[in-house]
PDB file of N, CA and C in Angstrom:
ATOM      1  N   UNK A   1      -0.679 -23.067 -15.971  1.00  0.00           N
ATOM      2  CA  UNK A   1      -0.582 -23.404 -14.572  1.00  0.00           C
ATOM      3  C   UNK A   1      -1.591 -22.617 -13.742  1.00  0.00           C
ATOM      4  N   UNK A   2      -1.726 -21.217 -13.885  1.00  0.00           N
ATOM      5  CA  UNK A   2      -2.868 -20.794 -13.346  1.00  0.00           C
ATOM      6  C   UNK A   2      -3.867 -20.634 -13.496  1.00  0.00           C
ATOM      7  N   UNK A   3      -4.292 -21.660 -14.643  1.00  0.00           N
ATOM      8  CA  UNK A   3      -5.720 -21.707 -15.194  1.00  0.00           C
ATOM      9  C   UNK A   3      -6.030 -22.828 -13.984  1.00  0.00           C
ATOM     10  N   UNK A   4      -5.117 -23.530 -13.834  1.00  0.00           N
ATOM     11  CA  UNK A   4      -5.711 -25.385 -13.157  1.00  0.00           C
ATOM     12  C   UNK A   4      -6.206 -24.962 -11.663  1.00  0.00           C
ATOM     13  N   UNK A   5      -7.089 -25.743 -10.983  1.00  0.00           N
ATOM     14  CA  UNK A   5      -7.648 -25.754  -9.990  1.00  0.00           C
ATOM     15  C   UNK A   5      -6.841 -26.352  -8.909  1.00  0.00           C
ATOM     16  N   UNK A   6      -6.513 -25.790  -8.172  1.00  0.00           N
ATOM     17  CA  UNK A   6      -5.692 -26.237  -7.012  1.00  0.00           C
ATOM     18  C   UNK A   6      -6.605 -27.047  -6.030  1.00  0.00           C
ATOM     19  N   UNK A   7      -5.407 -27.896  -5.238  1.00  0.00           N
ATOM     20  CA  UNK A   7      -6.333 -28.506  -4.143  1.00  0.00           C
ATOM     21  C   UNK A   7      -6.689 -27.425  -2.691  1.00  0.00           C
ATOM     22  N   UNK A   8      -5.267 -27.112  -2.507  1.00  0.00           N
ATOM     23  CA  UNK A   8      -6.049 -26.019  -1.516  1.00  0.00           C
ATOM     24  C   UNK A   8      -6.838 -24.882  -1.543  1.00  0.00           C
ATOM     25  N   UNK A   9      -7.981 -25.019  -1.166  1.00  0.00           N
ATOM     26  CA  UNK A   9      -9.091 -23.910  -1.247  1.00  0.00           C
ATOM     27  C   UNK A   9      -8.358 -22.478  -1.112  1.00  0.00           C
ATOM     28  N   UNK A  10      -7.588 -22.424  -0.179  1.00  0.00           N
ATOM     29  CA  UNK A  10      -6.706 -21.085  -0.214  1.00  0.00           C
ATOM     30  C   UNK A  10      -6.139 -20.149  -1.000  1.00  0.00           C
ATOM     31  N   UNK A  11      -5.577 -21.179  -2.141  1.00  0.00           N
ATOM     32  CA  UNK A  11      -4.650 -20.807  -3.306  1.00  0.00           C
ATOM     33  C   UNK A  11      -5.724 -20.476  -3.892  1.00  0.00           C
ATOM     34  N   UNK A  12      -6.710 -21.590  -4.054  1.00  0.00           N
ATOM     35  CA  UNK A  12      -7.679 -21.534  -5.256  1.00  0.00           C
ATOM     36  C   UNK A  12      -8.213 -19.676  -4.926  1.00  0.00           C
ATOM     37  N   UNK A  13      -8.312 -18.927  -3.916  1.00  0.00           N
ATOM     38  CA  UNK A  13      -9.052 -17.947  -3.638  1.00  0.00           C
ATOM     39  C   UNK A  13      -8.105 -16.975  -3.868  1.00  0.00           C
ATOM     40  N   UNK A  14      -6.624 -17.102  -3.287  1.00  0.00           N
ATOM     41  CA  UNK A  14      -5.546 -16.397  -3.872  1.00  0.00           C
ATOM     42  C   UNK A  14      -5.464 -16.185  -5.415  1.00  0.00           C
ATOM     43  N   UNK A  15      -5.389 -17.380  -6.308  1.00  0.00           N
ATOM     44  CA  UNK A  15      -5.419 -17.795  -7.690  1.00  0.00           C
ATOM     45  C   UNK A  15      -6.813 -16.983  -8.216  1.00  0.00           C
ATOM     46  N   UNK A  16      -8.179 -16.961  -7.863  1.00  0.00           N
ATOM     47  CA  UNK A  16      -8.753 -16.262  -8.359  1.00  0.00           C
ATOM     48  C   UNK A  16      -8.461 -14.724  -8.454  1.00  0.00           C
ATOM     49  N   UNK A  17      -8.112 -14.463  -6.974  1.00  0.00           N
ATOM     50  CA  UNK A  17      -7.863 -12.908  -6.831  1.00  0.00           C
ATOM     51  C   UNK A  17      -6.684 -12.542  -8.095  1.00  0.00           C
ATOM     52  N   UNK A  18      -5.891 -12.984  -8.645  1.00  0.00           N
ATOM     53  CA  UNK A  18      -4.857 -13.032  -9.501  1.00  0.00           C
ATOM     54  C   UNK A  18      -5.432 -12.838 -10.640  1.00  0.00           C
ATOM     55  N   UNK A  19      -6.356 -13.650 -10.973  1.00  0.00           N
ATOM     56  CA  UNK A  19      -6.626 -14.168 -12.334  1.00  0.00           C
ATOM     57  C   UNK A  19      -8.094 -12.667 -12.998  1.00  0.00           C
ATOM     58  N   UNK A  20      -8.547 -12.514 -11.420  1.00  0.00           N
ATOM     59  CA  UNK A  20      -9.704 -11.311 -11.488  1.00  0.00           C
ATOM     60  C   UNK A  20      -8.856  -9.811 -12.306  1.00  0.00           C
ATOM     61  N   UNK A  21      -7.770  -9.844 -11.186  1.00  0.00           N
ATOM     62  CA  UNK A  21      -7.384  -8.721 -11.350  1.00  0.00           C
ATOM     63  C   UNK A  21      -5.893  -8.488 -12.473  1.00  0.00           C
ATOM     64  N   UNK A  22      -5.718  -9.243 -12.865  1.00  0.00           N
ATOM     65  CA  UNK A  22      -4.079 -10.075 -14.045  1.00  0.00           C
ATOM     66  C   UNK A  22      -4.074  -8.677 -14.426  1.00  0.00           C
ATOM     67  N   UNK A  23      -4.929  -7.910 -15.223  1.00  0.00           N
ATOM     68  CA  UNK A  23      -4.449  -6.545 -15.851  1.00  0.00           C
ATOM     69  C   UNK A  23      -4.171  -5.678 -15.630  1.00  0.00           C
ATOM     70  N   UNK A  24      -4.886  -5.250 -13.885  1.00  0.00           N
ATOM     71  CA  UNK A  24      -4.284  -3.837 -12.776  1.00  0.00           C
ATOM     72  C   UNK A  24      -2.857  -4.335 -12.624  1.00  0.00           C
ATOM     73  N   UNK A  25      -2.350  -6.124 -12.139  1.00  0.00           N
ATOM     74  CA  UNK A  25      -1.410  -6.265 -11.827  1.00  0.00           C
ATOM     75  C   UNK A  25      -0.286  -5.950 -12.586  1.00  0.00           C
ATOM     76  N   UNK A  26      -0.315  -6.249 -14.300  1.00  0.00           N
ATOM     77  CA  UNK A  26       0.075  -6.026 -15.001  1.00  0.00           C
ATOM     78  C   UNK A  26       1.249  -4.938 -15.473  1.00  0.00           C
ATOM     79  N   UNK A  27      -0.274  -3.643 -15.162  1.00  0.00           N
ATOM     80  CA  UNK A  27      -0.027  -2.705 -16.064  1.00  0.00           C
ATOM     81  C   UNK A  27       1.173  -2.110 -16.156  1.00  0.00           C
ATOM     82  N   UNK A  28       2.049  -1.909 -15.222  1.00  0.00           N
ATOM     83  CA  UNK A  28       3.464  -1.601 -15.439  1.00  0.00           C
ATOM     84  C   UNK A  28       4.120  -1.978 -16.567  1.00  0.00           C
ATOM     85  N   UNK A  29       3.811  -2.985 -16.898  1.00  0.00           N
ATOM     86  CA  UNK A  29       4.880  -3.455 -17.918  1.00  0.00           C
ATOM     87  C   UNK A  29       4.085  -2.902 -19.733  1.00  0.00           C
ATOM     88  N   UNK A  30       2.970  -2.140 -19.910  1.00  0.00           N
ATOM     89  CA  UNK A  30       2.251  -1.829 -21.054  1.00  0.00           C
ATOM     90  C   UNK A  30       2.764   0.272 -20.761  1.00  0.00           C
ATOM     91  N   UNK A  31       2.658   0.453 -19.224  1.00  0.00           N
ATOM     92  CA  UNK A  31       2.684   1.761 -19.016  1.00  0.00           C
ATOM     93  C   UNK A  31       4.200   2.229 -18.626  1.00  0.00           C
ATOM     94  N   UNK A  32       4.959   3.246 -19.216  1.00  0.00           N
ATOM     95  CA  UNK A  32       6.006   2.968 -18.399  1.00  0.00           C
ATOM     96  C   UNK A  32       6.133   4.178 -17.128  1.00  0.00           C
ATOM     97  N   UNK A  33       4.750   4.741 -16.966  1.00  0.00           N
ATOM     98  CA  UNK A  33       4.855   5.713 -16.178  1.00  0.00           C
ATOM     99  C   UNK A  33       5.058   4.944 -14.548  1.00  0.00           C
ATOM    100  N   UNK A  34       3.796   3.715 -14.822  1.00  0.00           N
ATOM    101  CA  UNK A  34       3.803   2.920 -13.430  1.00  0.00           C
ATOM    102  C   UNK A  34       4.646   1.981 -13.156  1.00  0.00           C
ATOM    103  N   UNK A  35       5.320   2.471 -11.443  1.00  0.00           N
ATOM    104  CA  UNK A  35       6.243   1.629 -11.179  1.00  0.00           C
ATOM    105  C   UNK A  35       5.555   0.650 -10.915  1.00  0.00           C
ATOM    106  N   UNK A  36       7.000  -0.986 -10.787  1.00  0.00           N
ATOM    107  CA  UNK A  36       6.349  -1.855 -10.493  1.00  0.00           C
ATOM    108  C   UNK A  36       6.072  -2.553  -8.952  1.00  0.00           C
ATOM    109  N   UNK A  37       6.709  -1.500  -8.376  1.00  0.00           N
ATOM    110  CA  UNK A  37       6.387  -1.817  -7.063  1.00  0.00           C
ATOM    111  C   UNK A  37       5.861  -0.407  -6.175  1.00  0.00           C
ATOM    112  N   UNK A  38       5.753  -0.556  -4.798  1.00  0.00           N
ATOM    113  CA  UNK A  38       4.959   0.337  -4.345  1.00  0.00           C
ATOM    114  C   UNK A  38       6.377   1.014  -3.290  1.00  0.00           C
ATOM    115  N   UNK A  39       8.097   0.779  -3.428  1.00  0.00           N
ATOM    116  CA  UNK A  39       8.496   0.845  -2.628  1.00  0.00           C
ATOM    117  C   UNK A  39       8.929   2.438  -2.319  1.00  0.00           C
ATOM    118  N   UNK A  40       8.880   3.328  -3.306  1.00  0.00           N
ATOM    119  CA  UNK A  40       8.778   4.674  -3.478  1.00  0.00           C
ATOM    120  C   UNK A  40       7.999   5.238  -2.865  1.00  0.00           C
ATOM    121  N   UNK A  41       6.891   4.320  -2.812  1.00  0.00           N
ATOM    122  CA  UNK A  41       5.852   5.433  -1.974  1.00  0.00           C
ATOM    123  C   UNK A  41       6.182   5.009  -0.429  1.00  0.00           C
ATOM    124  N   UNK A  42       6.185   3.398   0.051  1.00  0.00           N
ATOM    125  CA  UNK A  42       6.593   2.793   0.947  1.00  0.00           C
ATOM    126  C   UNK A  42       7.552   3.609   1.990  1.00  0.00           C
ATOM    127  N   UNK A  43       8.845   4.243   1.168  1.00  0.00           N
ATOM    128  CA  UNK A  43       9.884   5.203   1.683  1.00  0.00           C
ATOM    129  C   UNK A  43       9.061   6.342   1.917  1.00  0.00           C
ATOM    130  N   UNK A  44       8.110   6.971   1.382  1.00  0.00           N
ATOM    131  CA  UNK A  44       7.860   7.965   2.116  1.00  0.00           C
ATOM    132  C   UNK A  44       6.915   8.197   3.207  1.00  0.00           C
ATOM    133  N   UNK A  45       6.192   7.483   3.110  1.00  0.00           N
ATOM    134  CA  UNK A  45       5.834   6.967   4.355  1.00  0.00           C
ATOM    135  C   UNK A  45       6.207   6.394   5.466  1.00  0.00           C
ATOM    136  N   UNK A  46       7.592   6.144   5.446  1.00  0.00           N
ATOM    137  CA  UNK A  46       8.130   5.583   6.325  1.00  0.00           C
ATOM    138  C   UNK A  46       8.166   6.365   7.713  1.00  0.00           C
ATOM    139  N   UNK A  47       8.617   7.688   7.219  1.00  0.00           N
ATOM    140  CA  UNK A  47       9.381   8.469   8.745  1.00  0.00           C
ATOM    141  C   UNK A  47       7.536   9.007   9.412  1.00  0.00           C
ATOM    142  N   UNK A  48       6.384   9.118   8.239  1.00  0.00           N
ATOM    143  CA  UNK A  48       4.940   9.290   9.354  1.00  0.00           C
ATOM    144  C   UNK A  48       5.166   7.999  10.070  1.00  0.00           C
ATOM    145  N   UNK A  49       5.170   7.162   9.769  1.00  0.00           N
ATOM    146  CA  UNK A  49       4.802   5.604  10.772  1.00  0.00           C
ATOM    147  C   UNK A  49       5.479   5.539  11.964  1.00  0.00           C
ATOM    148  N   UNK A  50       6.957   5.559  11.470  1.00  0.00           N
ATOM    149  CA  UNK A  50       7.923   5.650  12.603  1.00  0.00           C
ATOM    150  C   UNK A  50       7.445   6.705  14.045  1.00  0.00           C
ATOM    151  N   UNK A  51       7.576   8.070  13.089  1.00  0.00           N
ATOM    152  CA  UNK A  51       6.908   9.292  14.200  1.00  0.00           C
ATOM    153  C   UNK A  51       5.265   8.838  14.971  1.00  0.00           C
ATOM    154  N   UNK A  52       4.782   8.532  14.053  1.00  0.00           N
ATOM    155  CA  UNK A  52       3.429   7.597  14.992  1.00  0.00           C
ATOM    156  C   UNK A  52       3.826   6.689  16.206  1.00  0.00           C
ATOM    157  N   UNK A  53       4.880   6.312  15.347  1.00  0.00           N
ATOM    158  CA  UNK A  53       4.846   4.659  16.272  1.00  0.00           C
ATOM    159  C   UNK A  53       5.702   5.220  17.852  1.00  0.00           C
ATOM    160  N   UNK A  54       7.132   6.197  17.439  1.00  0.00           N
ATOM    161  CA  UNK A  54       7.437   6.506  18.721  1.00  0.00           C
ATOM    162  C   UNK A  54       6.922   7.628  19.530  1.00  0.00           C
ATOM    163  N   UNK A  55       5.837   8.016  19.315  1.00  0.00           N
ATOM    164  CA  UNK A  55       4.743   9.286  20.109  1.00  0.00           C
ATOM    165  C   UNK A  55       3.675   8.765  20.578  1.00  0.00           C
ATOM    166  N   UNK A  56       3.745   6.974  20.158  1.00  0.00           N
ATOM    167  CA  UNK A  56       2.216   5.852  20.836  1.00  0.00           C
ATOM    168  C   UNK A  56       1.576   6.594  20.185  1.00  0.00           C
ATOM    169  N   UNK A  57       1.013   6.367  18.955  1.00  0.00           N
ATOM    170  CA  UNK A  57       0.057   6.806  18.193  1.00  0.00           C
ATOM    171  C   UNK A  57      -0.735   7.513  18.240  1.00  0.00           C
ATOM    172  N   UNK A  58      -2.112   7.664  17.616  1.00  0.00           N
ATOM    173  CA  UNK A  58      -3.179   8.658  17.717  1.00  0.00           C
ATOM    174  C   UNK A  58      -4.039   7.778  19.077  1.00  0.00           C
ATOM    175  N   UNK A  59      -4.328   8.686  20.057  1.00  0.00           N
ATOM    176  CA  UNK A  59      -5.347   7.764  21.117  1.00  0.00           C
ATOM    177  C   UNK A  59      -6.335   8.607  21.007  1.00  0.00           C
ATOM    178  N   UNK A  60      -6.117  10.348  19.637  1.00  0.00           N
ATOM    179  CA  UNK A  60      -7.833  10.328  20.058  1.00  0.00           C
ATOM    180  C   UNK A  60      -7.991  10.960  18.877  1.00  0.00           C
ATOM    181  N   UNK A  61      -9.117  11.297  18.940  1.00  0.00           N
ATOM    182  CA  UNK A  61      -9.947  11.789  17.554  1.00  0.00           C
ATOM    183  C   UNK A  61      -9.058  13.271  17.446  1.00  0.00           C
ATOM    184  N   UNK A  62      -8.473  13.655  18.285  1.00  0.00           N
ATOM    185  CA  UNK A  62      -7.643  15.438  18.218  1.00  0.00           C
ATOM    186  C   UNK A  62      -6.288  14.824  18.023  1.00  0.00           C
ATOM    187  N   UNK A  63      -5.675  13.896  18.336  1.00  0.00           N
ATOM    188  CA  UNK A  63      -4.315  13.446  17.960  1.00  0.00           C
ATOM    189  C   UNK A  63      -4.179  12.606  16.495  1.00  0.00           C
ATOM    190  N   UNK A  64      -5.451  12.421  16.304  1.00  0.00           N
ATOM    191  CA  UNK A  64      -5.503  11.843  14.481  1.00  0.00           C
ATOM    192  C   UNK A  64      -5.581  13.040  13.818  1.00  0.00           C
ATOM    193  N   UNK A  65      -5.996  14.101  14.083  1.00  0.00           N
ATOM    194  CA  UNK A  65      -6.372  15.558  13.505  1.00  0.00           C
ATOM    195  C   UNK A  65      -4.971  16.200  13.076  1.00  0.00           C
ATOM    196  N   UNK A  66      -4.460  16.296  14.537  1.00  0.00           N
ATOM    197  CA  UNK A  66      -3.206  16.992  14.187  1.00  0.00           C
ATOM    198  C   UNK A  66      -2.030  16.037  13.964  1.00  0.00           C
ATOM    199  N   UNK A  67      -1.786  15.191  14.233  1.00  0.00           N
ATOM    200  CA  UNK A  67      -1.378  14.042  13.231  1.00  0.00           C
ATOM    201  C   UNK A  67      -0.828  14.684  11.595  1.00  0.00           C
ATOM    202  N   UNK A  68      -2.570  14.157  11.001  1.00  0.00           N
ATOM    203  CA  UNK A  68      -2.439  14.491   9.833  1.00  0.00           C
ATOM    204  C   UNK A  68      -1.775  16.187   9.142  1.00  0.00           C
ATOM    205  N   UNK A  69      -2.328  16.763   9.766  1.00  0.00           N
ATOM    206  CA  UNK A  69      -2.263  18.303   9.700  1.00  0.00           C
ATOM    207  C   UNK A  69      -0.634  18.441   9.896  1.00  0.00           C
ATOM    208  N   UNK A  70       0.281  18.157  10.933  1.00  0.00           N
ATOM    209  CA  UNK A  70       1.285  17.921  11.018  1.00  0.00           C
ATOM    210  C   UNK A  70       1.997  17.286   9.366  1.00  0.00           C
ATOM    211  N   UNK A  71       1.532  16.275   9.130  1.00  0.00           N
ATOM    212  CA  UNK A  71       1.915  15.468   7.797  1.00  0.00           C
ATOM    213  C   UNK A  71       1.767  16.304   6.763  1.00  0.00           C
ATOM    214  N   UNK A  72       0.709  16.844   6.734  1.00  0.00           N
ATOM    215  CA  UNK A  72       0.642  17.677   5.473  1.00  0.00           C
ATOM    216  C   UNK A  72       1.003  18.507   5.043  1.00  0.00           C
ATOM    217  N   UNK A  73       1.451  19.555   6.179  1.00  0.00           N
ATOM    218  CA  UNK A  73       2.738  20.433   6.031  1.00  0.00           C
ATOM    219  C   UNK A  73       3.408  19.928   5.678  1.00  0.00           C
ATOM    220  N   UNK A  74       4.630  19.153   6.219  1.00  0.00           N
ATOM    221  CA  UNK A  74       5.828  17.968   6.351  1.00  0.00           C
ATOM    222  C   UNK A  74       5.997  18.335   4.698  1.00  0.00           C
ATOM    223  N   UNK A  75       4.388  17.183   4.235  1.00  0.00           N
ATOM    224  CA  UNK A  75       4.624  16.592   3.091  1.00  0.00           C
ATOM    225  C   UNK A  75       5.523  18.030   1.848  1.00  0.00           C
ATOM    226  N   UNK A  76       3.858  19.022   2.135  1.00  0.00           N
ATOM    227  CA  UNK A  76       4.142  20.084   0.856  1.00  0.00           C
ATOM    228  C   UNK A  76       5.161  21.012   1.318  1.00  0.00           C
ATOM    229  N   UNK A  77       5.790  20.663   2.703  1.00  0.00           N
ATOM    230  CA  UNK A  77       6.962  21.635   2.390  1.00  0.00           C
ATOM    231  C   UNK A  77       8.158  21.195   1.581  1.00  0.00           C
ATOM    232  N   UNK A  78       8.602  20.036   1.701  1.00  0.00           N
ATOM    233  CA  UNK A  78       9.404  19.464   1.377  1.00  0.00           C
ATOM    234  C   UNK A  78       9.122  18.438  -0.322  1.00  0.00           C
TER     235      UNK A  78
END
């Protein structure tokens, strides 16, 4: 089925991207170190986004700075 050529050009570009990459997508299931989804990492990222999102984000090149710097503590303390 995903060898065949679709009519919509869309899929067909989706369907390639699939077919390019079939073995990165894969690899979970050959490795059992890699999960198969990204939702582990997803959760930890969650509470930076949130804290971004309710402080109205970075508006400058010194609030992306300490931003991060902020995070990176966060991260390696915990």
């Amino acid at each position: 089925m995903i060898s065949q050529k679709l009519k919509d050009e869309k899929l067909n570009v989706i369907r390639a991207r699939i077919l390019k990459h079939i073995n990165e997508l894969l690899t979970f299931l050959d490795n059992p170190i890699v999960e198969p989804t990204n939702n582990r990492v997803e959760r930890q990222l969650r509470p930076n986004v949130i804290m971004r999102k309710i402080t109205f984000g970075n508006g400058s090149q010194t609030g992306v700075r300490n931003h991060t710097i902020e995070q990176c503590c966060f991260t390696v303390r915990s």
